[in-house]
Protein backbone atom coordinates (compact mmCIF):
# COMPACT_ATOMS: atom_id res chain seq x y z
CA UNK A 1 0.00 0.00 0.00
CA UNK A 2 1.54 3.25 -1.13
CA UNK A 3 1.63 6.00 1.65
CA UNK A 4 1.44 9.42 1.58
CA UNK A 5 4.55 11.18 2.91
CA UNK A 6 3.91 14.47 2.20
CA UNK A 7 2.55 16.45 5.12
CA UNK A 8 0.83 19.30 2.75
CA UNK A 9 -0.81 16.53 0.93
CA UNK A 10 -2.38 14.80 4.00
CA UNK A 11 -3.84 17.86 5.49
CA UNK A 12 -5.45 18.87 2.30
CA UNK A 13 -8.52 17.78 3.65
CA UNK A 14 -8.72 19.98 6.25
CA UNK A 15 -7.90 23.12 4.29
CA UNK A 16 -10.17 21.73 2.26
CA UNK A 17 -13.06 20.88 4.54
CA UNK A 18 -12.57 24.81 6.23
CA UNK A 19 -13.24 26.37 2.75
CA UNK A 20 -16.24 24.77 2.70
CA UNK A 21 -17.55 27.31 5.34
CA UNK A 22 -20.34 24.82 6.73
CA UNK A 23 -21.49 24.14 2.95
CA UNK A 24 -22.76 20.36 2.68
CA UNK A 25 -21.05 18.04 0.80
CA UNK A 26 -23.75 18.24 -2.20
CA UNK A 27 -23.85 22.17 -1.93
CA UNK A 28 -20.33 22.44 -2.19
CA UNK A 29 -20.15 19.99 -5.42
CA UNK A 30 -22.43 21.88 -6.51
CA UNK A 31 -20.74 25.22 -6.20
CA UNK A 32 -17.50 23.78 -7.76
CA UNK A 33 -19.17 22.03 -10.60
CA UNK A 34 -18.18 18.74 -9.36
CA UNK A 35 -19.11 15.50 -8.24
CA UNK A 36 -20.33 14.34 -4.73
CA UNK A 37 -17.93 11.08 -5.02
CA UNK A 38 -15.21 13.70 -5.69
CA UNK A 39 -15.52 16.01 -3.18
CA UNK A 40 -15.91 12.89 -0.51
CA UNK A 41 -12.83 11.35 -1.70
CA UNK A 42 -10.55 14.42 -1.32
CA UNK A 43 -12.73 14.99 1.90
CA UNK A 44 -11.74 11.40 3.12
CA UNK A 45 -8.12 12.19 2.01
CA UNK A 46 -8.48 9.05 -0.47
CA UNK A 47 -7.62 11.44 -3.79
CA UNK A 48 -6.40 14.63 -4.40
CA UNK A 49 -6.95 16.98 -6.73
CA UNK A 50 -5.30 17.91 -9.96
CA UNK A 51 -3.37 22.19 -10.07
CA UNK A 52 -7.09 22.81 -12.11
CA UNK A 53 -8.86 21.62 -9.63
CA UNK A 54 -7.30 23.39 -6.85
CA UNK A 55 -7.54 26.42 -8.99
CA UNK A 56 -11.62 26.13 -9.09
CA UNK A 57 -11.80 25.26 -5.65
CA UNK A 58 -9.89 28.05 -4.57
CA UNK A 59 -11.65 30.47 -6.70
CA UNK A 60 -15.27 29.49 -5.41
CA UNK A 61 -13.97 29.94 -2.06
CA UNK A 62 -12.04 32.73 -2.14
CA UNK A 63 -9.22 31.44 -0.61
CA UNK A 64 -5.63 31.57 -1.36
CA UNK A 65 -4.58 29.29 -3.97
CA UNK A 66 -1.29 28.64 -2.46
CA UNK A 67 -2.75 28.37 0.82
CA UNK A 68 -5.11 25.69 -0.33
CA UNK A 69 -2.40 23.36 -1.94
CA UNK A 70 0.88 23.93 0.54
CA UNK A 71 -1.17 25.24 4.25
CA UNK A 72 1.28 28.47 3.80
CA UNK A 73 -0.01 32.03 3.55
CA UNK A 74 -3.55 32.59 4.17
CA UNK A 75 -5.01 35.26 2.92
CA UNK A 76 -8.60 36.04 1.10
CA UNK A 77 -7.67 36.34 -2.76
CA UNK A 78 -8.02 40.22 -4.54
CA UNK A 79 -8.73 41.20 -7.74
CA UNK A 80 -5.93 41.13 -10.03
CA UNK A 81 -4.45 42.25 -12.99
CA UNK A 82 -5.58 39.92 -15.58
CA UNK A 83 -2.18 39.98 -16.95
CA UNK A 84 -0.18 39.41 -14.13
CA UNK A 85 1.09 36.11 -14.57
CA UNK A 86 2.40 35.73 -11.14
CA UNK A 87 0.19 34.85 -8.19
CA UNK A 88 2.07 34.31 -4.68
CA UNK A 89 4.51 31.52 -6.36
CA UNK A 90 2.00 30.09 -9.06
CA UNK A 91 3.14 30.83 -12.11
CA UNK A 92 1.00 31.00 -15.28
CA UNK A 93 2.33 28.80 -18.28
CA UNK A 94 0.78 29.78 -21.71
CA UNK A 95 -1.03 27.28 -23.73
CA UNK A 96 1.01 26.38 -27.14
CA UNK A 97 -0.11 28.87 -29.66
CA UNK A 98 -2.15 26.83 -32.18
CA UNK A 99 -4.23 26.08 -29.57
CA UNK A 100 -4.98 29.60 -28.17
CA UNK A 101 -9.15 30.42 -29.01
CA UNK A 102 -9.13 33.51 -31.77
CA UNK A 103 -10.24 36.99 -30.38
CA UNK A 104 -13.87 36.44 -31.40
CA UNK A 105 -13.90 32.77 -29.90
CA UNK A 106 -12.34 34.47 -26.47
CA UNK A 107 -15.17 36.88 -26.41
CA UNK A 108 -18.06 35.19 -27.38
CA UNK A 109 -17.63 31.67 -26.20
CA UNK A 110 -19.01 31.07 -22.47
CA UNK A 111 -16.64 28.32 -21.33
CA UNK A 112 -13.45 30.24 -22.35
CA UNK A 113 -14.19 33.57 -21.04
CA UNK A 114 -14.91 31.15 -17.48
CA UNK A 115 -12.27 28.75 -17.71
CA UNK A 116 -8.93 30.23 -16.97
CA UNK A 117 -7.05 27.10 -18.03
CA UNK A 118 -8.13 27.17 -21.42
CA UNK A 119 -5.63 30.16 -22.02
CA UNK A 120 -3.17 29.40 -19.66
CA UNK A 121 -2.49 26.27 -16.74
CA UNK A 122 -0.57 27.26 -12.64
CA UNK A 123 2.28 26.01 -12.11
CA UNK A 124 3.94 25.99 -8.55
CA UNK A 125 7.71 27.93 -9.14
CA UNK A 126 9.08 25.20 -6.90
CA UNK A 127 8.19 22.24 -8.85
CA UNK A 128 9.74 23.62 -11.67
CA UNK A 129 12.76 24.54 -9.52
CA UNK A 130 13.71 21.16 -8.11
CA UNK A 131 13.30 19.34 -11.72
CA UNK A 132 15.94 22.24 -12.61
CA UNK A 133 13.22 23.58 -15.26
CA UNK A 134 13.37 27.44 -16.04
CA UNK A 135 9.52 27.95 -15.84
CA UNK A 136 9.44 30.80 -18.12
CA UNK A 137 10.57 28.11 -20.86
CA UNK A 138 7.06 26.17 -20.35
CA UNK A 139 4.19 25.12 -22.35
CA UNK A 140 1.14 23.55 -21.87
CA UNK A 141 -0.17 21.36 -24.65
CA UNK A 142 -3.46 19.82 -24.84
CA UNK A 143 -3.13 16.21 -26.43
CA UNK A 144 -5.68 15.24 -28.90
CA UNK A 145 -6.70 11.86 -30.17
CA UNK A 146 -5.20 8.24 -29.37
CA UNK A 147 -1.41 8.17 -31.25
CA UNK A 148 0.07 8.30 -27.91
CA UNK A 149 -2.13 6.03 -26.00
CA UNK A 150 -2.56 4.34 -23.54
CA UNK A 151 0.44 6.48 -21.64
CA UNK A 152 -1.06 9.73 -23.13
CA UNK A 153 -5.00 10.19 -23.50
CA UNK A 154 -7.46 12.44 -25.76
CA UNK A 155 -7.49 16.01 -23.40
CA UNK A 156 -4.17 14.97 -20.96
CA UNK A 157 -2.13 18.12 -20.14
CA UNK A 158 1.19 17.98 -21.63
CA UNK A 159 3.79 20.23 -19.92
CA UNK A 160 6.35 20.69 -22.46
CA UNK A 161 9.92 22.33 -21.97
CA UNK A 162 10.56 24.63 -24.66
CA UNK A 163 14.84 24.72 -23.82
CA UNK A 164 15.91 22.37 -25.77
CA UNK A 165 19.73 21.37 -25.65
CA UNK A 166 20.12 18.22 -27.24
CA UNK A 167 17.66 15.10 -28.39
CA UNK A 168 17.27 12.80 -25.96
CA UNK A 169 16.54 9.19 -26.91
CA UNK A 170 13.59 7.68 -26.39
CA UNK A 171 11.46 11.00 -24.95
CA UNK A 172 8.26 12.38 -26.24
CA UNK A 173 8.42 15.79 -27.81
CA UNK A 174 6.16 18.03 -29.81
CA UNK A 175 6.88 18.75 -33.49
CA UNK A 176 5.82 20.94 -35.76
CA UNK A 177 6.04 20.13 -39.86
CA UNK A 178 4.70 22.15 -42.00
CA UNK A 179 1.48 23.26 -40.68
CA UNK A 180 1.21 19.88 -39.10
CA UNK A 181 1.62 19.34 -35.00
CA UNK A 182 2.69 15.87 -33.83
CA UNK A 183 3.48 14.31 -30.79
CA UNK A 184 5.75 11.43 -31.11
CA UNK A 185 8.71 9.75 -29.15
CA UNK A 186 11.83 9.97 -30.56
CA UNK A 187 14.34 7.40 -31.16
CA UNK A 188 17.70 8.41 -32.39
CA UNK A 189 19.64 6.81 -34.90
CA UNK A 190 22.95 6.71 -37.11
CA UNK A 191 20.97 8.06 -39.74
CA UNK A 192 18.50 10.73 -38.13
CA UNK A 193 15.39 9.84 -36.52
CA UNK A 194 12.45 7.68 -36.15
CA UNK A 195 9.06 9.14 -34.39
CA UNK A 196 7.21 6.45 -32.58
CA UNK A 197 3.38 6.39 -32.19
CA UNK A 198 2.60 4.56 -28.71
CA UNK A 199 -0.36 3.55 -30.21
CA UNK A 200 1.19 0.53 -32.21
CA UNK A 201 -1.88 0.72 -34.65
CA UNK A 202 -0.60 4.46 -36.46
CA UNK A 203 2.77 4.10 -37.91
CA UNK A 204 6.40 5.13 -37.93
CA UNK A 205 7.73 7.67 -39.38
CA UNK A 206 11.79 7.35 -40.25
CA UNK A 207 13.32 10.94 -40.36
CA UNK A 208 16.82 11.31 -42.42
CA UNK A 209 19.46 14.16 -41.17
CA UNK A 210 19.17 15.67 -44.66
CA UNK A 211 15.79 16.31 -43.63
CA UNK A 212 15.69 17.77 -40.33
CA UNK A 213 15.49 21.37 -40.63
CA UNK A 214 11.64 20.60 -42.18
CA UNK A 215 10.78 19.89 -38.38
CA UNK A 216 10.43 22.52 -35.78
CA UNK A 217 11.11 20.89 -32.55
CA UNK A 218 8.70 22.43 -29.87
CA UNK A 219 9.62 21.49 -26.62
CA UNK A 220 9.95 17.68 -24.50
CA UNK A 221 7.57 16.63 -22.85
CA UNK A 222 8.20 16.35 -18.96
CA UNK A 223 4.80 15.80 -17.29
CA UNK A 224 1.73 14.13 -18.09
CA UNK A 225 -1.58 16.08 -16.21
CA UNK A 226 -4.20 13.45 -15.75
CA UNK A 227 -7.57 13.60 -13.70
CA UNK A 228 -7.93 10.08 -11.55
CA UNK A 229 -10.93 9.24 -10.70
């Protein structure tokens, strides 16, 4: 049985159980737009939930995001500068660009103008810190379809670190050719590359040296964001 050793972690459900201000369980699914058998497992410390989670929770209440997730600095959240990235030490990673909505989609469509990680995902500085990850260099990419599946699902968060040095074998990055985006593993050989499709039913592709400057490498992947439930 796997343990949890984190201290932050295992008092979640207090934090969480205070910013529910008396609310009943069913009220406060409700108010977050959430399930019952959610709320009760993070409740019963059994699950706990993803940085977008925490980020609606936080909001409903009006509690301190970083509060919420570490126990550190209460405080009641203020209105802020929509385009101040920075909030305590959550930082703000973009979405990757082909993905952004257009202006008139930002404006008119309900779910964007009320989902904040649509146009951009919070990332805690330190985690990005310890892997030894300059934040700023960050991306989030929302994976569509089943190439990379089962380790990578239709609608998983892909962080993806945009400082690239060199290649390294056997990772998954994000490519762009042409006006084509894939997501592929990449395993180097002596004659250039070959991108891998987890999903053994798509194929191969085999990538020559003569014929890498056609592909834009975006960034490596270096965490998966998946909901458990």
């Amino acid at each position: 049985m796997n343990m949890i050793k984190n201290k932050n972690v295992k008092t979640f459900k207090d934090r969480l159980h205070s910013s529910m201000q008396g609310l009943s369980v069913s009220a406060f699914a409700k108010k977050c737009d959430m399930s019952e058998t959610v709320i009760r497992d993070y409740l019963s410390g059994k699950t706990y939930p993803s940085l977008t989670r925490l980020e609606v929770i936080a909001e409903k209440c009006n509690v301190s995001y970083n509060w919420l997730a570490t126990g550190y600095k209460l405080e009641v959240l203020t209105p802020k500068d929509d385009d101040n990235i920075y909030n305590e030490n959550i930082y703000r990673i973009p979405v990757y660009k082909k993905q952004l909505p257009t202006k008139e989609e930002a404006q008119t469509l309900h779910y964007i103008r009320e989902t904040p990680s649509v146009m951009n995902y919070p990332i805690v500085e330190g985690w990005a810190a310890h892997r030894g990850l300059d934040i700023k260099k960050l991306i989030i990419y929302w994976a569509k379809g089943d190439l990379m599946s089962p380790e990578i699902k239709n609608n998983n968060g892909l962080i993806i670190n945009t400082e690239i040095a060199d290649i390294v074998d056997g990772a998954i990055y994000l490519i762009e050719y042409d006006n084509i985006t894939l997501l592929r593993r990449i395993r180097l050989t002596l004659g250039g590359w070959i991108l891998i499709c987890n999903n053994n039913q798509y194929p191969t592709l085999e990538v020559p040296k003569t014929d890498f400057e056609k592909y834009h490498i975006v960034g490596r992947v270096v965490q998966i964001i998946k909901d458990v439930f």
